[in-house]
N, C-alpha and C. Protein backbone atom coordinates (compact mmCIF):
# COMPACT_ATOMS: atom_id res chain seq x y z
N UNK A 1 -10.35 -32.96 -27.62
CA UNK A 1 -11.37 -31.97 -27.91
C UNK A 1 -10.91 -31.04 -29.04
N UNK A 2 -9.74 -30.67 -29.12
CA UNK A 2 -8.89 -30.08 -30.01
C UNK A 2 -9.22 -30.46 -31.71
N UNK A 3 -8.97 -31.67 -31.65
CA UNK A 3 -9.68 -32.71 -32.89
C UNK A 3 -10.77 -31.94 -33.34
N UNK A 4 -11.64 -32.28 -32.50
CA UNK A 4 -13.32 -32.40 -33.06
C UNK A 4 -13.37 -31.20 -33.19
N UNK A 5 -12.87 -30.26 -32.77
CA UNK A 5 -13.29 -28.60 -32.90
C UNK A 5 -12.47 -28.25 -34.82
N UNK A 6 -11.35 -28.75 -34.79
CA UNK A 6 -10.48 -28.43 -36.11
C UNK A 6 -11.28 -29.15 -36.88
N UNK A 7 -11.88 -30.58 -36.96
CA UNK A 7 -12.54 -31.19 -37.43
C UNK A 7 -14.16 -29.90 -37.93
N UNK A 8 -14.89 -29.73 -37.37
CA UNK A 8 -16.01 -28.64 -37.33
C UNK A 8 -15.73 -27.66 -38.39
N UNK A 9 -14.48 -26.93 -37.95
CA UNK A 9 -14.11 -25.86 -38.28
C UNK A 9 -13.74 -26.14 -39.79
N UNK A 10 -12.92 -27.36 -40.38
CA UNK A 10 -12.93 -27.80 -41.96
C UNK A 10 -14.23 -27.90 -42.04
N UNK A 11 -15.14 -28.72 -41.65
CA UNK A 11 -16.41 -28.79 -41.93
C UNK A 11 -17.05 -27.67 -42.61
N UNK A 12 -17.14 -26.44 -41.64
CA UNK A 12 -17.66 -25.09 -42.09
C UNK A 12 -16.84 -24.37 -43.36
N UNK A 13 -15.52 -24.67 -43.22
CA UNK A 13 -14.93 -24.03 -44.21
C UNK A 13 -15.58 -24.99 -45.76
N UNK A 14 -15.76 -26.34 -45.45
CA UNK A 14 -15.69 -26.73 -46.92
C UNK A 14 -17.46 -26.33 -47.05
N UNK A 15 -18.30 -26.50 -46.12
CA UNK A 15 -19.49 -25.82 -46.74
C UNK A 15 -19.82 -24.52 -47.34
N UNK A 16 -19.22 -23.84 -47.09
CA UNK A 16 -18.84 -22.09 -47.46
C UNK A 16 -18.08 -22.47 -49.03
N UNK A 17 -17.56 -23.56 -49.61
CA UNK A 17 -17.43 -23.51 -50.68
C UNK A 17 -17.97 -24.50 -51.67
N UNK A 18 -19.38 -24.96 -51.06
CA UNK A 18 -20.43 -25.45 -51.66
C UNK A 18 -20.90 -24.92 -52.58
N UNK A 19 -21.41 -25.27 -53.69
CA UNK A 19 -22.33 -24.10 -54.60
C UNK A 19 -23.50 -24.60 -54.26
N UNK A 20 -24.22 -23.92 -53.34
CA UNK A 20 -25.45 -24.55 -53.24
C UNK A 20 -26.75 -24.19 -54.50
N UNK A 21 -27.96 -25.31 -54.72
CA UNK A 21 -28.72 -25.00 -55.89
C UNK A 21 -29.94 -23.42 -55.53
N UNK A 22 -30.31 -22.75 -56.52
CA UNK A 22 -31.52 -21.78 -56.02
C UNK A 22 -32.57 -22.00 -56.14
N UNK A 23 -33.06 -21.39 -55.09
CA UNK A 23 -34.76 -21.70 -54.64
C UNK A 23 -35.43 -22.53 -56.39
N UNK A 24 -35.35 -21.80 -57.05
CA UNK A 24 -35.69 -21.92 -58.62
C UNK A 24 -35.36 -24.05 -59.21
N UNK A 25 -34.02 -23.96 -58.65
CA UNK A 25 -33.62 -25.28 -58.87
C UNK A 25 -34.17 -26.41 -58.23
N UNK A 26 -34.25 -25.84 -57.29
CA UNK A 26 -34.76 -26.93 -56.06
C UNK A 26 -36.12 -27.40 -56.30
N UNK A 27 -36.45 -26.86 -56.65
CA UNK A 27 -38.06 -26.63 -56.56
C UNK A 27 -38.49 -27.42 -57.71
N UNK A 28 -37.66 -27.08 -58.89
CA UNK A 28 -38.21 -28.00 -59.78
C UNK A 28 -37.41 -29.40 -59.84
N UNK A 29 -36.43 -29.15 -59.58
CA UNK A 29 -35.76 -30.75 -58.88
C UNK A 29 -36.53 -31.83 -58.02
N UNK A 30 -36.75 -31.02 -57.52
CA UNK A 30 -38.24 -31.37 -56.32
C UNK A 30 -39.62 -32.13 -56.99
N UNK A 31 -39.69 -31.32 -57.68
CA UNK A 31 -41.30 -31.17 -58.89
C UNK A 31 -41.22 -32.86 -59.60
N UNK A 32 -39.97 -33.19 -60.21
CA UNK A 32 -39.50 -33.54 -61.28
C UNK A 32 -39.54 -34.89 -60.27
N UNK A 33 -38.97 -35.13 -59.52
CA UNK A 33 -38.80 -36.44 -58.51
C UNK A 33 -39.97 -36.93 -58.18
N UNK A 34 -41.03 -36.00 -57.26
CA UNK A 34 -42.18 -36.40 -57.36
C UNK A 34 -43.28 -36.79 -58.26
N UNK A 35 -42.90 -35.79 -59.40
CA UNK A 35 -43.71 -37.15 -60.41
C UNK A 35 -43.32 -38.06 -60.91
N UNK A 36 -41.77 -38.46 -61.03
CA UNK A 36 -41.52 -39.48 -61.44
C UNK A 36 -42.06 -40.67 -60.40
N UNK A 37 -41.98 -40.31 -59.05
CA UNK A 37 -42.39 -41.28 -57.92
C UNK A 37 -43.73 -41.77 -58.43
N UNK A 38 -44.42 -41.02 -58.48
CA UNK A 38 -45.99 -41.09 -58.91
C UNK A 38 -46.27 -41.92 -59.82
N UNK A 39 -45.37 -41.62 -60.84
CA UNK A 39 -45.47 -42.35 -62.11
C UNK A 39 -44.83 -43.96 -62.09
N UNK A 40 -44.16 -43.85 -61.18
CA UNK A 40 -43.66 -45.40 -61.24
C UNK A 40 -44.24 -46.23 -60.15
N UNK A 41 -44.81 -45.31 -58.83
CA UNK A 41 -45.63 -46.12 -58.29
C UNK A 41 -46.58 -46.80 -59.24
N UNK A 42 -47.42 -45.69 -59.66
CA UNK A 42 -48.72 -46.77 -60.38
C UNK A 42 -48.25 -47.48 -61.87
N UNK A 43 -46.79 -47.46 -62.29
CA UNK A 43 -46.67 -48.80 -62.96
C UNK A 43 -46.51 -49.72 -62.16
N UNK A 44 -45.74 -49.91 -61.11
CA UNK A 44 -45.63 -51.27 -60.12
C UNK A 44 -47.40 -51.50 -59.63
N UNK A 45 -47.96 -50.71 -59.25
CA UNK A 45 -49.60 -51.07 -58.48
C UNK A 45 -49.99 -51.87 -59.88
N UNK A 46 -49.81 -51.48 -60.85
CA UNK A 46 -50.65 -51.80 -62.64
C UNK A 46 -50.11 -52.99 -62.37
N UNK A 47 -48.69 -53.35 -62.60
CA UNK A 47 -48.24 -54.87 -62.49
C UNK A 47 -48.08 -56.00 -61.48
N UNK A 48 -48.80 -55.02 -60.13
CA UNK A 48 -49.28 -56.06 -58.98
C UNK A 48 -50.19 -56.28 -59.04
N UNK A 49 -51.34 -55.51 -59.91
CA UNK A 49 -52.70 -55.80 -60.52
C UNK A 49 -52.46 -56.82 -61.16
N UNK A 50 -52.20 -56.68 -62.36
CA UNK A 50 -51.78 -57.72 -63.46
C UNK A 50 -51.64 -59.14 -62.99
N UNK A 51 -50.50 -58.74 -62.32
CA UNK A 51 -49.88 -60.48 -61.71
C UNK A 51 -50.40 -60.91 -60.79
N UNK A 52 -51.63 -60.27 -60.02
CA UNK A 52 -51.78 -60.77 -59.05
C UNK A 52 -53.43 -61.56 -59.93
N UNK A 53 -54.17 -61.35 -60.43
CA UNK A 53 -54.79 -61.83 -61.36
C UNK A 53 -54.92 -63.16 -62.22
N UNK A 54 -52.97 -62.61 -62.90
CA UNK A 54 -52.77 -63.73 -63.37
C UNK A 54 -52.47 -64.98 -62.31
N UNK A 55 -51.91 -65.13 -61.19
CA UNK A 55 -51.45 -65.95 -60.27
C UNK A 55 -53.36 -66.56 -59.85
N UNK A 56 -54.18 -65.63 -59.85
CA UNK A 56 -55.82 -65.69 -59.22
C UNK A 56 -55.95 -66.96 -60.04
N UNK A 57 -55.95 -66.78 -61.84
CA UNK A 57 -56.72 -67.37 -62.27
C UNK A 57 -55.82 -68.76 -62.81
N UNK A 58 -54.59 -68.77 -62.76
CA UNK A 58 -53.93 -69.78 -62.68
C UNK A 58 -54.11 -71.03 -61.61
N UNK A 59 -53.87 -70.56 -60.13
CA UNK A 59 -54.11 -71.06 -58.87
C UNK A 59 -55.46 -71.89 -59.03
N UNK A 60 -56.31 -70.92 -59.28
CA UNK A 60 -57.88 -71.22 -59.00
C UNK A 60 -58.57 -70.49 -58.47
């Protein structure tokens, strides 16, 4: 039990010397991810359009 408690206790110490990001950062970090998501979803939907078309009119 000794372990896991010293174990914890580094834990807390090394988070206390995190630099964590500010509200400010996050947010647009945040911003910035989600539209890239957005944006690359609907290139993959565009090219499952595409190919799925092309495979339509190939097939039959």
């Amino acid at each position: 039990m000794s372990k896991i408690m010293g174990f914890v206790n580094e834990v807390r110490a090394e988070l206390k010397r995190v630099s964590w990001p500010t509200r400010d950062e996050l947010v647009g970090a945040t911003t910035v991810v989600c539209i890239l998501v957005i944006i690359f979803a609907a290139i993959l939907g565009a090219m499952d359009a595409v190919f799925t078309l092309l495979i339509k009119n190939i097939v039959g």
